[in-house]
C-alpha atoms as a PDB file:
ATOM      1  CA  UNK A   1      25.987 102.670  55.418  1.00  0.00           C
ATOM      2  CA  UNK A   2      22.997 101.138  54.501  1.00  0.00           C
ATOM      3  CA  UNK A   3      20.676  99.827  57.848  1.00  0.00           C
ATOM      4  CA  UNK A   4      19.650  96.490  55.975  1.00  0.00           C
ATOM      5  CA  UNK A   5      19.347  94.879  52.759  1.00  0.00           C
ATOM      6  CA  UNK A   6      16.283  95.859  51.528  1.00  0.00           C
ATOM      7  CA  UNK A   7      16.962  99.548  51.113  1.00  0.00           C
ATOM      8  CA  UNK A   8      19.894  97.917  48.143  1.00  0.00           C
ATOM      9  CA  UNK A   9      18.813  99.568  45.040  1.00  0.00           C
ATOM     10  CA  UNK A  10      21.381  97.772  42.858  1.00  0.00           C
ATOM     11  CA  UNK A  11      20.041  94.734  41.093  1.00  0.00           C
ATOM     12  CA  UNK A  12      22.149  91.728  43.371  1.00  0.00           C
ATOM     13  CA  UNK A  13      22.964  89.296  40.683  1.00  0.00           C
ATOM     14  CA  UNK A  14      24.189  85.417  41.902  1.00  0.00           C
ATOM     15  CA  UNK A  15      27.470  84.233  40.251  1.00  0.00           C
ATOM     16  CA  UNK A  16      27.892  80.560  40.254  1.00  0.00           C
ATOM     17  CA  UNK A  17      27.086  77.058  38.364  1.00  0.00           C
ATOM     18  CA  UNK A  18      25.656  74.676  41.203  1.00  0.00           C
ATOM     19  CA  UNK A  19      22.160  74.239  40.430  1.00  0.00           C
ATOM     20  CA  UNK A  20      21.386  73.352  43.679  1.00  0.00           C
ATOM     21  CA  UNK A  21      22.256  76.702  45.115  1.00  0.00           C
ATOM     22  CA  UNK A  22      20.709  78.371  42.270  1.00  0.00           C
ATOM     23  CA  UNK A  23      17.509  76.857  42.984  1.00  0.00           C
ATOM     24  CA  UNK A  24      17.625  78.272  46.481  1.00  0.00           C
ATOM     25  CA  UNK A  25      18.599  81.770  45.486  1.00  0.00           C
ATOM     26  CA  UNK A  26      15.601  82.102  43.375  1.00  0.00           C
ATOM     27  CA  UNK A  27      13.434  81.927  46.191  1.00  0.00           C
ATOM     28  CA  UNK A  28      15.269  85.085  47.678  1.00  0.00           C
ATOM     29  CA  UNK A  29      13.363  88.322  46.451  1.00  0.00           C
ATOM     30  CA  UNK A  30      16.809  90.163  46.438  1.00  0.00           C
ATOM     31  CA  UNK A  31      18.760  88.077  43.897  1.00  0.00           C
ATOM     32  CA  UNK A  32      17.179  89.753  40.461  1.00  0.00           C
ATOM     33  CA  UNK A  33      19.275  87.439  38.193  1.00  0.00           C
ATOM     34  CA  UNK A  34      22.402  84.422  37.867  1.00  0.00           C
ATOM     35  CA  UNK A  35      25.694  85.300  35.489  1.00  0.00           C
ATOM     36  CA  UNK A  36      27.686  81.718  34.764  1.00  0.00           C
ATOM     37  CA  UNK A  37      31.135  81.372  32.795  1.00  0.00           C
ATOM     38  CA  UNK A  38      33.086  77.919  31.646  1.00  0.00           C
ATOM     39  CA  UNK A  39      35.250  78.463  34.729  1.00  0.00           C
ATOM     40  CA  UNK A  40      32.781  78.991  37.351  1.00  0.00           C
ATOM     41  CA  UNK A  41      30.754  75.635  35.564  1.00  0.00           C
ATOM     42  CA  UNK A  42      34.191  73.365  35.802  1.00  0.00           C
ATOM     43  CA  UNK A  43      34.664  74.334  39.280  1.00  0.00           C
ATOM     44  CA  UNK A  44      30.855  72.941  39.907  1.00  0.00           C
ATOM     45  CA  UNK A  45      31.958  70.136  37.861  1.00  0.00           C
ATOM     46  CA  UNK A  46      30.029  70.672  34.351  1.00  0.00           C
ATOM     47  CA  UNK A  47      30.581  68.622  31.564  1.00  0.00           C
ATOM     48  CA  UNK A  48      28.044  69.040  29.548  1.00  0.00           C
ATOM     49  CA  UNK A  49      27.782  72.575  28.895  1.00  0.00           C
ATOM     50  CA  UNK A  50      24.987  72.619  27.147  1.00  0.00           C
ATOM     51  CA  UNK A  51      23.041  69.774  28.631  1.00  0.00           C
ATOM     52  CA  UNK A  52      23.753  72.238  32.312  1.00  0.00           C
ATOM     53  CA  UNK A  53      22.640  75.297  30.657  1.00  0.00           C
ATOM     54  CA  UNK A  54      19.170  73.785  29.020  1.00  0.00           C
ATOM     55  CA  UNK A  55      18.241  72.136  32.320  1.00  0.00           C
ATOM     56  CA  UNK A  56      19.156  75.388  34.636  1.00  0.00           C
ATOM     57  CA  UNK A  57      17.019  77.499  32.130  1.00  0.00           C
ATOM     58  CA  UNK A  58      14.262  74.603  32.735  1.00  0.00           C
ATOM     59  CA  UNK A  59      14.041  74.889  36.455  1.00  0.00           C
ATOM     60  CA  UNK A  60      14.848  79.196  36.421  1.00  0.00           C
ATOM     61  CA  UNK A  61      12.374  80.278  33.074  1.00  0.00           C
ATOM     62  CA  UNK A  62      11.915  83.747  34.943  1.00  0.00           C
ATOM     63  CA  UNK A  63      15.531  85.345  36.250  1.00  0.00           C
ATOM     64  CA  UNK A  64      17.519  86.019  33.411  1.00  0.00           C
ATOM     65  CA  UNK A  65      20.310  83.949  33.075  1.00  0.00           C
ATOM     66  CA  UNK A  66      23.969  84.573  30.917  1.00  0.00           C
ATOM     67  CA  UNK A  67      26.008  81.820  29.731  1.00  0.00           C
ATOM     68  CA  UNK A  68      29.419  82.519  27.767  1.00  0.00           C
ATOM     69  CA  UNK A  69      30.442  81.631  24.398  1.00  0.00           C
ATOM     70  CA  UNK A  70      34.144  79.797  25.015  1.00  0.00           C
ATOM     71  CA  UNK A  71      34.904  79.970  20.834  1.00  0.00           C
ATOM     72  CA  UNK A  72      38.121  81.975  20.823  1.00  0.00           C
ATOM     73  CA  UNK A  73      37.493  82.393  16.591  1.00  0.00           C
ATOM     74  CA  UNK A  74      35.342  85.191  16.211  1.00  0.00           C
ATOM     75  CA  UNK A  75      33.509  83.541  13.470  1.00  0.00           C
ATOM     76  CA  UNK A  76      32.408  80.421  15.580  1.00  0.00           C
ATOM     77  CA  UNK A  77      32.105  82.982  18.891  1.00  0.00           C
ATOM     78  CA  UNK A  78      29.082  84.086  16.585  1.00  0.00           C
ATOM     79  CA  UNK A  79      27.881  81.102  15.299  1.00  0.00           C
ATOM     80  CA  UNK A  80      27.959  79.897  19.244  1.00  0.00           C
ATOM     81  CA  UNK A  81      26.055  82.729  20.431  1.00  0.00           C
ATOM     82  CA  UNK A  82      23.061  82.855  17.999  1.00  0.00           C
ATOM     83  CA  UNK A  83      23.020  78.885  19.065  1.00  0.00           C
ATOM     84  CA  UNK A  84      22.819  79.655  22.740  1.00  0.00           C
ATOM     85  CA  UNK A  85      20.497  82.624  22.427  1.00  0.00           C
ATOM     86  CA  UNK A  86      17.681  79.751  21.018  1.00  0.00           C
ATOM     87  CA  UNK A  87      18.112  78.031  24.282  1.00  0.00           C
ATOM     88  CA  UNK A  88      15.702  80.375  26.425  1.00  0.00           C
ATOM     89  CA  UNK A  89      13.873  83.805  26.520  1.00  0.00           C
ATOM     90  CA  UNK A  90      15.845  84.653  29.699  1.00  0.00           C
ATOM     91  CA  UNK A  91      19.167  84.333  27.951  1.00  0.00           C
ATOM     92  CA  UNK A  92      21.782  86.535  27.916  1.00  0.00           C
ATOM     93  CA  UNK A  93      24.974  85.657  26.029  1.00  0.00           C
ATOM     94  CA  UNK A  94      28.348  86.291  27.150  1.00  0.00           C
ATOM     95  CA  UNK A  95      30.551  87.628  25.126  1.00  0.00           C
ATOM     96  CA  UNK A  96      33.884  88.390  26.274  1.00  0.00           C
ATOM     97  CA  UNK A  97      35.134  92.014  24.907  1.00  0.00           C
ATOM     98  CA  UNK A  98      38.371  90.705  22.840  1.00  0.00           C
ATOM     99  CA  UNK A  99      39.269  86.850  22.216  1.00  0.00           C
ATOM    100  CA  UNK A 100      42.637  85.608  23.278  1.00  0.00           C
ATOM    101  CA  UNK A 101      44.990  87.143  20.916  1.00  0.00           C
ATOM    102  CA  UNK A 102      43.837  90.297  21.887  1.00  0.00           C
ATOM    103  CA  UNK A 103      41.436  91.127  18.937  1.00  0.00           C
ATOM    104  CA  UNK A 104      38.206  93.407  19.786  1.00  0.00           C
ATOM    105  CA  UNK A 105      34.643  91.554  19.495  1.00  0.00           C
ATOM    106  CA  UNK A 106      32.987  94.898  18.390  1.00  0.00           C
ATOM    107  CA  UNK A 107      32.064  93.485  15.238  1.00  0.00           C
ATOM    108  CA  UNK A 108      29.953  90.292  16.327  1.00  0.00           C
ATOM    109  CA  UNK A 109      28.654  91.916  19.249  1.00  0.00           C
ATOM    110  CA  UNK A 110      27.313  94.681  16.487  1.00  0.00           C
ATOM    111  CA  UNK A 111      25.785  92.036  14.401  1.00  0.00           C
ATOM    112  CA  UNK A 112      24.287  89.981  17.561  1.00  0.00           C
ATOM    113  CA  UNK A 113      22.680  93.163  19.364  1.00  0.00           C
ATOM    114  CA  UNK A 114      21.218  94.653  15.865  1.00  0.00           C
ATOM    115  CA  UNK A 115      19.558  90.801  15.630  1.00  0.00           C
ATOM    116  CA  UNK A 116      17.874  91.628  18.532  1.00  0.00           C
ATOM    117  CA  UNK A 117      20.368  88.949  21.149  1.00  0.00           C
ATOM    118  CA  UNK A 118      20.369  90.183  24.688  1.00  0.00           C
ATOM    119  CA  UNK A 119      24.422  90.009  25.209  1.00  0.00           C
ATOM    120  CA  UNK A 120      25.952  90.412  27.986  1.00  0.00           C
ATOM    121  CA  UNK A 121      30.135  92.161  27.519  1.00  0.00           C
ATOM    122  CA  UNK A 122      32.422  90.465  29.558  1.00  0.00           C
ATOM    123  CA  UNK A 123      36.405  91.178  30.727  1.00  0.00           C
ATOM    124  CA  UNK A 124      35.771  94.412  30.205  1.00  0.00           C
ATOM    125  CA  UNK A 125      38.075  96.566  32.214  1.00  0.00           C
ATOM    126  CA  UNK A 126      38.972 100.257  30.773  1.00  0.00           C
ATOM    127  CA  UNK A 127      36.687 103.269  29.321  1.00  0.00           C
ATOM    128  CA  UNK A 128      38.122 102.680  25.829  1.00  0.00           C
ATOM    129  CA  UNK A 129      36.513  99.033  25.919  1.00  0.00           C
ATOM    130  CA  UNK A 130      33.182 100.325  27.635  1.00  0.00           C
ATOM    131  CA  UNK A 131      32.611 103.036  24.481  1.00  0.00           C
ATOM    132  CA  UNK A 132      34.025 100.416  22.040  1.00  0.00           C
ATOM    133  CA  UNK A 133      30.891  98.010  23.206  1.00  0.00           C
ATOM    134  CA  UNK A 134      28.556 101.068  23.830  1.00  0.00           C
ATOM    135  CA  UNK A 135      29.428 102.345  20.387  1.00  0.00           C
ATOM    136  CA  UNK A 136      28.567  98.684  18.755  1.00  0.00           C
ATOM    137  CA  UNK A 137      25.549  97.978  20.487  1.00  0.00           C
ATOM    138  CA  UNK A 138      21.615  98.311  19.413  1.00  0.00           C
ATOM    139  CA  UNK A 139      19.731 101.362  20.742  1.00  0.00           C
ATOM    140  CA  UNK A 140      16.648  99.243  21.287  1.00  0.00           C
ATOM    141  CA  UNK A 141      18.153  95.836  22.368  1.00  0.00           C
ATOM    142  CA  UNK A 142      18.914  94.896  25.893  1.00  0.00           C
ATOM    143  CA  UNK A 143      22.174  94.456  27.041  1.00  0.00           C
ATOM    144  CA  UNK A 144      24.230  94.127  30.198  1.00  0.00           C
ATOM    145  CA  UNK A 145      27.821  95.580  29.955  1.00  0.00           C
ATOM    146  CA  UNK A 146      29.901  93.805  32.218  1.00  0.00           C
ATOM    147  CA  UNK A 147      33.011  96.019  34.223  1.00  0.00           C
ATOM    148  CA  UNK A 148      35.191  93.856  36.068  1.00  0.00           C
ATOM    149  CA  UNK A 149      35.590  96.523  39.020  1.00  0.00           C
ATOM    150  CA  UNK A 150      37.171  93.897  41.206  1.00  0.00           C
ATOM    151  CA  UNK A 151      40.016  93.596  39.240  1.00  0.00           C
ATOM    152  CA  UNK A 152      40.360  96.987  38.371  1.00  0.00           C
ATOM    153  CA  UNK A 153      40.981  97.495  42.130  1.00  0.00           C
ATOM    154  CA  UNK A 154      43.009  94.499  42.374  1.00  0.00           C
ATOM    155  CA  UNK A 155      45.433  96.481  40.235  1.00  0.00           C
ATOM    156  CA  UNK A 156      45.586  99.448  42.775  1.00  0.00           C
ATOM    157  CA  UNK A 157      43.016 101.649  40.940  1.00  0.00           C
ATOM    158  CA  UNK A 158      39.550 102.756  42.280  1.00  0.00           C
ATOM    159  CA  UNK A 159      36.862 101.674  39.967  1.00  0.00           C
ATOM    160  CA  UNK A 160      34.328 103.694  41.064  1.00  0.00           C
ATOM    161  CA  UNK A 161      35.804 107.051  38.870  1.00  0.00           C
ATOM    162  CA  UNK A 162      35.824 104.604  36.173  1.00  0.00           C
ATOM    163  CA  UNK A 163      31.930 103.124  37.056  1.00  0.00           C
ATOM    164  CA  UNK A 164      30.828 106.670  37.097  1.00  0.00           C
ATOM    165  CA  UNK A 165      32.116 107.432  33.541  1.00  0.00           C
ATOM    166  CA  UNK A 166      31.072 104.390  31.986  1.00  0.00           C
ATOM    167  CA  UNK A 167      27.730 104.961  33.265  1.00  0.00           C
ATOM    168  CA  UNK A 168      27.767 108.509  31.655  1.00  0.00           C
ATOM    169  CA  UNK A 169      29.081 106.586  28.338  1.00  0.00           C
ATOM    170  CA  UNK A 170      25.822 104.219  28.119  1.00  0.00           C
ATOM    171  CA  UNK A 171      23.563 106.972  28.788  1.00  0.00           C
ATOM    172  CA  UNK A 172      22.782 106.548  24.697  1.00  0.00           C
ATOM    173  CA  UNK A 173      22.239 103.174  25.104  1.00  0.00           C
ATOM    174  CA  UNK A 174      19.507 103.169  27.499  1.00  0.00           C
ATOM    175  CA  UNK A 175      18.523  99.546  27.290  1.00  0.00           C
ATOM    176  CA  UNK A 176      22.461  98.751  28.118  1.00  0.00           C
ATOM    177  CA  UNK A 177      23.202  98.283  31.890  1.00  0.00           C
ATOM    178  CA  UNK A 178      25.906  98.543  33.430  1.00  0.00           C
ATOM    179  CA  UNK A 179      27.210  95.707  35.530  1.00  0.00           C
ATOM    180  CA  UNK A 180      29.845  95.811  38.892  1.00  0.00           C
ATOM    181  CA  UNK A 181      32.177  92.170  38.233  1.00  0.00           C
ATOM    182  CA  UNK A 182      34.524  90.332  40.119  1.00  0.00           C
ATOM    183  CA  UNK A 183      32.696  91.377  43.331  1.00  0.00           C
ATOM    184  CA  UNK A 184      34.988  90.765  46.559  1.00  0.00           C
ATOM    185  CA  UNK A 185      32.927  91.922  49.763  1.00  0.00           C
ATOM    186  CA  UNK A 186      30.005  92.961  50.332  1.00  0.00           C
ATOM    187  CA  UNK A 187      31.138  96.792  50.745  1.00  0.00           C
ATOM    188  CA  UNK A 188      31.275  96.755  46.934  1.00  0.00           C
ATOM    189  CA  UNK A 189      27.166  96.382  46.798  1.00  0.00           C
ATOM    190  CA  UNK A 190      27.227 100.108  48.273  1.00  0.00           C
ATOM    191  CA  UNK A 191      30.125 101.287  46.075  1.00  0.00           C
ATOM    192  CA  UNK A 192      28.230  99.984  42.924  1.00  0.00           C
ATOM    193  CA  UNK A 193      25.553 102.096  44.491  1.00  0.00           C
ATOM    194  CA  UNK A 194      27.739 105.304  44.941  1.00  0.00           C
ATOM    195  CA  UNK A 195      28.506 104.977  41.019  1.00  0.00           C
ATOM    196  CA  UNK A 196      25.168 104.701  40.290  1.00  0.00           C
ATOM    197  CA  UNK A 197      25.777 101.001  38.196  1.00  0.00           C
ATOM    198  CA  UNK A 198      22.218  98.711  37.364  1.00  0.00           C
ATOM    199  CA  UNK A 199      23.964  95.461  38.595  1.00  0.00           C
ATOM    200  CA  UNK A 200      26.526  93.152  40.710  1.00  0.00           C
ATOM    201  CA  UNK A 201      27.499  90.228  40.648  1.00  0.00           C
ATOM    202  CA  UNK A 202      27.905  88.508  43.841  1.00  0.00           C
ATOM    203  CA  UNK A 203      29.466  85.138  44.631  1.00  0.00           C
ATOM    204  CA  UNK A 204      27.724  82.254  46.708  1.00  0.00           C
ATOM    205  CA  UNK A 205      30.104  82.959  49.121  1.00  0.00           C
ATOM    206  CA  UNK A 206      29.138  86.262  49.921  1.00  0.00           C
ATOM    207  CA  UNK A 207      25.537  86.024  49.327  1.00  0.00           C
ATOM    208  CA  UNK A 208      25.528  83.634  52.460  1.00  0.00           C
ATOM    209  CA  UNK A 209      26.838  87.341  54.339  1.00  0.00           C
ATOM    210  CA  UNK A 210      24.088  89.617  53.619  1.00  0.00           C
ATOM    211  CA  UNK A 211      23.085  89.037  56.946  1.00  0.00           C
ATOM    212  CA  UNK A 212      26.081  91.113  58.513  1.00  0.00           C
ATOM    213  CA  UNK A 213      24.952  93.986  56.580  1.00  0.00           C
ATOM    214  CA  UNK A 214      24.081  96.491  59.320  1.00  0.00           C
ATOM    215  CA  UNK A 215      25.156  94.432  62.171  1.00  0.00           C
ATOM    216  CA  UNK A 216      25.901  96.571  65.080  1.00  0.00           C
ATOM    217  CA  UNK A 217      29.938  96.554  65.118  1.00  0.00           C
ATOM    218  CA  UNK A 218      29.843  96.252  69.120  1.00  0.00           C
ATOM    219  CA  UNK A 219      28.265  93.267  68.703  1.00  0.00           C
ATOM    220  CA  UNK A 220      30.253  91.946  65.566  1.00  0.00           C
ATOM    221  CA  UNK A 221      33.405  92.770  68.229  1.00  0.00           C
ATOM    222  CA  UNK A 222      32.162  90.536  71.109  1.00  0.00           C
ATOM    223  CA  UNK A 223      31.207  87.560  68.364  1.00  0.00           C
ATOM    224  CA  UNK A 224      34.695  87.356  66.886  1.00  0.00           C
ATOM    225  CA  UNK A 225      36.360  87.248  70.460  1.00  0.00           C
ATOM    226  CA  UNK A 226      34.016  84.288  70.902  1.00  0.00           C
ATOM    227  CA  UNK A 227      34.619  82.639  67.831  1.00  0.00           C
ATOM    228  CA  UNK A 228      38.521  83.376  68.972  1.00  0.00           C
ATOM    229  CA  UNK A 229      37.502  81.849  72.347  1.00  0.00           C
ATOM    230  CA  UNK A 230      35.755  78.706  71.274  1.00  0.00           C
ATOM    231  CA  UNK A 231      38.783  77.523  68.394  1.00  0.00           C
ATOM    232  CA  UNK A 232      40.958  78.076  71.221  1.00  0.00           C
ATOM    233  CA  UNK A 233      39.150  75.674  73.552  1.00  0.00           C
ATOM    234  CA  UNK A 234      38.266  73.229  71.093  1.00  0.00           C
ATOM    235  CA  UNK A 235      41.811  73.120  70.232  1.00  0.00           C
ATOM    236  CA  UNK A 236      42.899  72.722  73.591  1.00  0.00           C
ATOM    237  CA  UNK A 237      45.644  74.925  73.485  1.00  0.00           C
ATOM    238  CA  UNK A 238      47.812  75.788  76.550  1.00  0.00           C
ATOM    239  CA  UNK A 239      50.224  77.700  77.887  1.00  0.00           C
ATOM    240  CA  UNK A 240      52.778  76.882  80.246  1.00  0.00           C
ATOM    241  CA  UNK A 241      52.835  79.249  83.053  1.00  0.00           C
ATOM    242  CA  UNK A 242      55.275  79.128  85.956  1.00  0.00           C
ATOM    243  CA  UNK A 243      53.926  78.951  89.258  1.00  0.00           C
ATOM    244  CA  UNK A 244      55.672  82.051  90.675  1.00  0.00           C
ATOM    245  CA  UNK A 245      54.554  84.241  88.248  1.00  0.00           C
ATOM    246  CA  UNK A 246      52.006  86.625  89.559  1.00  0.00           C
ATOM    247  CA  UNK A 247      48.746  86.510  88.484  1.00  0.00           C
END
C-alpha cells in the first residue's frame, strides 16, 4: 500500500461538470487534468453545452480538459469534434468507440488524430476495441485511450489482465495513454498503478477521500465505532431492558 498520496505516480484525473468544484481542484497539485461527458454535465445541470464548456476552458486554460461529442451519426460526430477541438488548446475530444447502433468510430477517429485533434476514446471496454483505436490513431498526435475498468469489473472480470495488455498494445503509439474509467474506490488508483496505466479518472466523491489513503486501520476502527456511537445518540435510540436482567 502506498504510505500517502504523493508517492501516486498515476496521473489523478477529476471527473465531473460543477465548475465550482473544478475551480477548487485545480489548486490541488495532484489532480493533472478534468474528463466531462453530457451525463455527468446534466446531472450538474448544463444546458448550454457549449456556453459550459467555453467558460470552464476560460477559467482552467492550463489542465487539459475532454468534452464529448453526443452526435450519434458518424458524419456529424466529426463535424462536432473538429468544432469543439477550436474551442481551446487544452482540449481533448471525446469520442465514444462505436455510436449507438453498434457501429465502430475507427474511421473518424483516423481522420481526427491524422489532423492533428487530441481525442480522447471513450466506452471502451475489450482488447479488440483498444487495438481497433490503437490501430487508427496518429503516431505523433496525442491521445488518451479511455478503458472503462470499472465496469469491466462490474461484470465479474478483473481489469487489470486486460490494463496490462492494452498497455502492451499502445506501446506503438507512444503519444496514446492509457486511461483507468469508471473509477469506484480509491483502491483502484493503486491497481491502475499495478497495470502500469498513464491515467484515472476519479469522481468528486472520492477525491474528497484521498485523505484516508494510509490511515492507520487501528485508528480508522476506533473512528467508525464513534461515528456508530454518535448516530446512535443523536438518534436517541433505546432499548428496553428489564430490570432483573443482570448486568
Amino acid at each position: 500500500m502506498i504510505a500517502n498520496t504523493q508517492n501516486i505516480k498515476v496521473q489523478l484525473y477529476a471527473d465531473g461538470a460543477d465548475i465550482k468544484q473544478i475551480l477548487v481542484l485545480t489548486n490541488n497539485p495532484l489532480i493533472k487534468g478534468f474528463t466531462t461527458n453530457p451525463s455527468l454535465m446534466r446531472a450538474a445541470g448544463v444546458t448550454d453545452y457549449e456556453q459550459f464548456a467555453r467558460e470552464l476552458l476560460h477559467l482552467v486554460p492550463n489542465h487539459p480538459i475532454s468534452f464529448e461529442v453526443f452526435a450519434d451519426d458518424l458524419g456529424l460526430m466529426e463535424k462536432q469534434a473538429l468544432q469543439i477541438a477550436t474551442w481551446g488548446k487544452n482540449v481533448y475530444v471525446k469520442i465514444p468507440v462505436t455510436n449507438t447502433k453498434g457501429e465502430s468510430t475507427a474511421s473518424i477517429i483516423r481522420r481526427l488524430s491524422n489532423a492533428k485533434i487530441a481525442l480522447n476514446v471513450t466506452a471502451i471496454l475489450t482488447l479488440q476495441q483498444a487495438q481497433e483505436v490503437a490501430d487508427a490513431l496518429a503516431v505523433d498526435t496525442p491521445a488518451v485511450v479511455s478503458i472503462f475498468a470499472g465496469r469491466i469489473a462490474d461484470t465479474g472480470v478483473d481489469p487489470i489482465p486486460l490494463m496490462i495488455k492494452a498497455k502492451e498494445i499502445l506501446r506503438s503509439k507512444p503519444k496514446a495513454e492509457l486511461l483507468w474509467a469508471s473509477t469506484r474506490e480509491l483502491l483502484n488508483i493503486f491497481h491502475a498503478e499495478q497495470s502500469g496505466t498513464d491515467i484515472i479518472t476519479v469522481p468528486y466523491n472520492l477525491l474528497q477521500r484521498l485523505d484516508l489513503i494510509g490511515k492507520d486501520l487501528q485508528e480508522y476502527s476506533l473512528d467508525t465505532v464513534k461515528v456508530f456511537y454518535k448516530d446512535a445518540v443523536e438518534a436517541a435510540f433505546n432499548i428496553n431492558i428489564p430490570a432483573d436482567v443482570p448486568a
